[in-house]
Protein backbone atom coordinates (compact mmCIF):
# COMPACT_ATOMS: atom_id res chain seq x y z
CA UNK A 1 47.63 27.96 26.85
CA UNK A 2 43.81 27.83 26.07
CA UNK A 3 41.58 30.89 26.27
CA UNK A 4 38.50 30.37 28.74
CA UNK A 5 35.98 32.67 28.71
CA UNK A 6 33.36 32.54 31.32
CA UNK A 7 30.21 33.85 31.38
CA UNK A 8 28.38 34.78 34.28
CA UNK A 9 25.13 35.92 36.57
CA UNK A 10 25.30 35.27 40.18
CA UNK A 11 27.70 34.98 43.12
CA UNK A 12 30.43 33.00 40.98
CA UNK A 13 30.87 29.71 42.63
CA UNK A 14 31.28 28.02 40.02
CA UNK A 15 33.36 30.78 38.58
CA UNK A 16 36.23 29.79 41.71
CA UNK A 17 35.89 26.72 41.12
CA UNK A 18 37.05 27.20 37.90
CA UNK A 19 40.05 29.30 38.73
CA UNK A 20 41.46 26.67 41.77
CA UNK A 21 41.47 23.83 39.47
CA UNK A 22 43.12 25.46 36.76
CA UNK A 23 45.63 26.54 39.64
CA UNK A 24 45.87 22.65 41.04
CA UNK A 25 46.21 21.76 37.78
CA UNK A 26 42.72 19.34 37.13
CA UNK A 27 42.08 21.68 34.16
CA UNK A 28 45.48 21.62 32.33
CA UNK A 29 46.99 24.19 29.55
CA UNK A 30 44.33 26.69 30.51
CA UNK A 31 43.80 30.15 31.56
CA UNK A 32 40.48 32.41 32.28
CA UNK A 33 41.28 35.06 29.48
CA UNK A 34 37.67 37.13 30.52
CA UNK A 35 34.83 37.34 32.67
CA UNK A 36 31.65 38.30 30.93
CA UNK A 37 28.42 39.37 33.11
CA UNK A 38 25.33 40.12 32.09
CA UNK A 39 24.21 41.93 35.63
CA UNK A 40 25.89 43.30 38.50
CA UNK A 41 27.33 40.28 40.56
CA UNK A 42 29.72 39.27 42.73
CA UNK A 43 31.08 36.87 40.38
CA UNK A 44 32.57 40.39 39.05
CA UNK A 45 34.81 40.55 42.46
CA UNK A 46 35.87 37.39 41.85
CA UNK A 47 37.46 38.05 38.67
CA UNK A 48 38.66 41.17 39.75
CA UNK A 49 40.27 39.25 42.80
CA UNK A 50 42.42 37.15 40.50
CA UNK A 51 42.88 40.28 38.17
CA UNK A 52 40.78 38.53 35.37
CA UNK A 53 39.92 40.74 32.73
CA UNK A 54 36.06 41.28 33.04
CA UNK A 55 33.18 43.42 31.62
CA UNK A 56 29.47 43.99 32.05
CA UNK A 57 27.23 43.93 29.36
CA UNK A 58 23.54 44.04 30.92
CA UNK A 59 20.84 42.06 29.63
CA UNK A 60 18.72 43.35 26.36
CA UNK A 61 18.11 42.95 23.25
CA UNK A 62 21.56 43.52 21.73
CA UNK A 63 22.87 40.93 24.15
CA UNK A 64 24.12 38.75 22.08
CA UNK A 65 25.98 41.12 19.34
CA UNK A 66 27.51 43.29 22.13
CA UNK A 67 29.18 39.75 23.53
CA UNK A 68 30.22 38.92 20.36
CA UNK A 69 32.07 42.21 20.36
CA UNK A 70 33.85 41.15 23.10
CA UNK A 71 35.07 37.37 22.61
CA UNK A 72 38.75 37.37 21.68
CA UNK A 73 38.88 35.50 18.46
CA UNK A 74 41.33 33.58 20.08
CA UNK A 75 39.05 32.04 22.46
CA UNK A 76 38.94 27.79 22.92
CA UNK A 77 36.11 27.28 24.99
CA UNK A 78 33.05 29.54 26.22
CA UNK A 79 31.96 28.16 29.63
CA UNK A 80 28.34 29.37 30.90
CA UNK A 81 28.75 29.00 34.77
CA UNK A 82 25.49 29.99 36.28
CA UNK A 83 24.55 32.18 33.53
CA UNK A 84 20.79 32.95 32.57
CA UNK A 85 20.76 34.51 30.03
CA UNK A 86 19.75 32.71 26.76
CA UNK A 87 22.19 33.11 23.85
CA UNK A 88 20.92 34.33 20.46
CA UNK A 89 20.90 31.13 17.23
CA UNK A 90 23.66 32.82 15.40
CA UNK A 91 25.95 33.62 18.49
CA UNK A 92 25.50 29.83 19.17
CA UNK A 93 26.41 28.54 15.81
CA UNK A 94 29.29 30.77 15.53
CA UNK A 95 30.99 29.09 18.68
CA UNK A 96 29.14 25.61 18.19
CA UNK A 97 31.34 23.00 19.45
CA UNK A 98 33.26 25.51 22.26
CA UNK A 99 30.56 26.35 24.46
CA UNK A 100 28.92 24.63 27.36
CA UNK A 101 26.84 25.03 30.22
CA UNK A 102 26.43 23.18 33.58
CA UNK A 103 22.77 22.26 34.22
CA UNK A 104 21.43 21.57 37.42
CA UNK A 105 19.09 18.47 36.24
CA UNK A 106 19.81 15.33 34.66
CA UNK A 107 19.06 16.39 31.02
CA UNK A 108 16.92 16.00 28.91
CA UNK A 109 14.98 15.94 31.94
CA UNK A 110 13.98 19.36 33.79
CA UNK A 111 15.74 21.12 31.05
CA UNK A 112 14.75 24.10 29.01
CA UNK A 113 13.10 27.23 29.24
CA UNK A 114 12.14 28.40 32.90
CA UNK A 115 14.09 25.54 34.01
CA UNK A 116 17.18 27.15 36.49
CA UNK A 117 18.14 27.12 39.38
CA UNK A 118 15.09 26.38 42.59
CA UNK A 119 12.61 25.90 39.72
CA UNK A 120 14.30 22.88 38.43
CA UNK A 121 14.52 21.63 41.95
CA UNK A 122 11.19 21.56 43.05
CA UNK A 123 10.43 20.28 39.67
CA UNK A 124 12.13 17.71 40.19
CA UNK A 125 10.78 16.61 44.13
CA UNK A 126 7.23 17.67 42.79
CA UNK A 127 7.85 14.89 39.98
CA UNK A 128 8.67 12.11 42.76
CA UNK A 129 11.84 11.83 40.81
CA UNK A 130 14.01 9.05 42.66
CA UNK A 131 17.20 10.90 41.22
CA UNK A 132 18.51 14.52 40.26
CA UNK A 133 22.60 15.28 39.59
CA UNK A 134 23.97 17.76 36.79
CA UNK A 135 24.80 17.65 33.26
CA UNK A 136 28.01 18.99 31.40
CA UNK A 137 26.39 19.92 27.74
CA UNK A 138 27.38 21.49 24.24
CA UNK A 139 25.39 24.70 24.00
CA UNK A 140 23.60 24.57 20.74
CA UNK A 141 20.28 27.41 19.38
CA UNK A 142 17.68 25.07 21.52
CA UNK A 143 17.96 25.28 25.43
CA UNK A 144 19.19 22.51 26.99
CA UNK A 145 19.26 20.70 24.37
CA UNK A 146 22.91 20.12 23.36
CA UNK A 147 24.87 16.86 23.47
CA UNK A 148 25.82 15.89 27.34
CA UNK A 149 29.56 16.08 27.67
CA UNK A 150 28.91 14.77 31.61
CA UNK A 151 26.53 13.53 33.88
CA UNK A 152 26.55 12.74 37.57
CA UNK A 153 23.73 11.61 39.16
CA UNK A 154 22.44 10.95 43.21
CA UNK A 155 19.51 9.20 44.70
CA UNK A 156 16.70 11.08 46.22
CA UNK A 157 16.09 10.45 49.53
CA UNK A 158 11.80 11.00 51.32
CA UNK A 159 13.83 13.69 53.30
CA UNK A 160 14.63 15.70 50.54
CA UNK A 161 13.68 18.79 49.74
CA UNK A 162 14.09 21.13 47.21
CA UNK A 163 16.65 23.08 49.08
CA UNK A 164 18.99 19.50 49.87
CA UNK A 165 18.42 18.61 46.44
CA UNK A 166 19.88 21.85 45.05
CA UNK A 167 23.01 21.54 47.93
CA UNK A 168 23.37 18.47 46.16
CA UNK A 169 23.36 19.51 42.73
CA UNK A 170 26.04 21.71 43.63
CA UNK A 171 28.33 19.42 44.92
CA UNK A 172 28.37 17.47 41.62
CA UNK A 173 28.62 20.49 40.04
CA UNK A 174 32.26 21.16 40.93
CA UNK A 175 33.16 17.67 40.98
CA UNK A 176 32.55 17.46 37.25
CA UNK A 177 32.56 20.71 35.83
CA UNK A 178 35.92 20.94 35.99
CA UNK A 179 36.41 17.42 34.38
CA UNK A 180 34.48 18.29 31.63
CA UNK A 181 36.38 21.49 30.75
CA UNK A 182 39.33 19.72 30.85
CA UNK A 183 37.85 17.11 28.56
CA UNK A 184 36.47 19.23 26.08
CA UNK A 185 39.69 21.68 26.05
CA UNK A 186 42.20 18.10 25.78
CA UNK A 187 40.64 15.60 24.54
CA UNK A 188 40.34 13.18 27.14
């Protein structure tokens, strides 16, 4: 079985996602070892619901050292679903190569700093941008910046707004976040 660790900010959507596909078996050989917050949430319940070892480590300064603390050695693949915070250099290159992120924007556009959630959206309709989707990537020291493991993409309709844009996004989002975990984690 492969160790998961997800880390977390929000409502944990993503997070369920997660946890029914390893249970229909799309993610295979794979188990959510911990839950990692890094504010209150309701992504906590979640975890709690399917008695997931979980823990809340606030935001700060000593972030990234006090996750470190945390990560079972044993752990295959760190998976950032709808987390904000940003990760320190050396916590990156410690894991480098088993830890990704879904991004709401078809990187490298819309990507980096500032760039989450509604802000990428409206970015995006602001831009005139005839497409938007989400991107499976390595994490790596720069944001948004690490190879794409995934990409889905949709066309942009003159209806759209920022709000069916991000409705969207978050359809592809568990559509191929949970291909992408399963490629990573085996290989294919």
């Amino acid at each position: 079985m492969k160790n998961l660790v997800i880390l977390i900010s929000g409502s944990g959507t993503n997070l369920q996602r997660i946890i029914d596909t390893i249970d229909n078996g799309e993610i295979r050989n794979a188990k959510v070892s911990l839950v990692v917050a890094d504010r209150e949430c309701y992504g906590l319940e979640r975890a709690k619901k399917h008695n997931i070892k979980n823990t809340l480590i606030p935001r700060g300064k000593n972030f990234s050292s006090e996750l470190a603390e945390v990560i079972p050695e044993d752990t295959d693949l760190i998976v950032l679903a709808g987390f904000l915070s940003i990760l320190k250099p050396e916590f990156c290159e410690k894991w480098n190569g088993k830890i990704i992120n879904i991004h709401p924007a078809l990187l490298p556009k819309f990507g980096g700093k500032g760039m989450w959630g509604h802000h990428v959206h409206n970015a995006v309709i602001e831009a005139g941008e005839k497409e938007s989707g989400a991107t499976v990537h390595f994490v790596t020291s720069g944001i948004d910046e690490g190879e794409a493991i995934l990409q889905k993409s949709f066309e942009i309709t003159e209806d759209d707004t920022p709000e069916t844009v991000a409705e969207k996004v978050h359809l592809i989002e568990y559509e191929i976040f949970p291909i992408a975990i399963n490629k990573v984690l085996n290989n294919n």
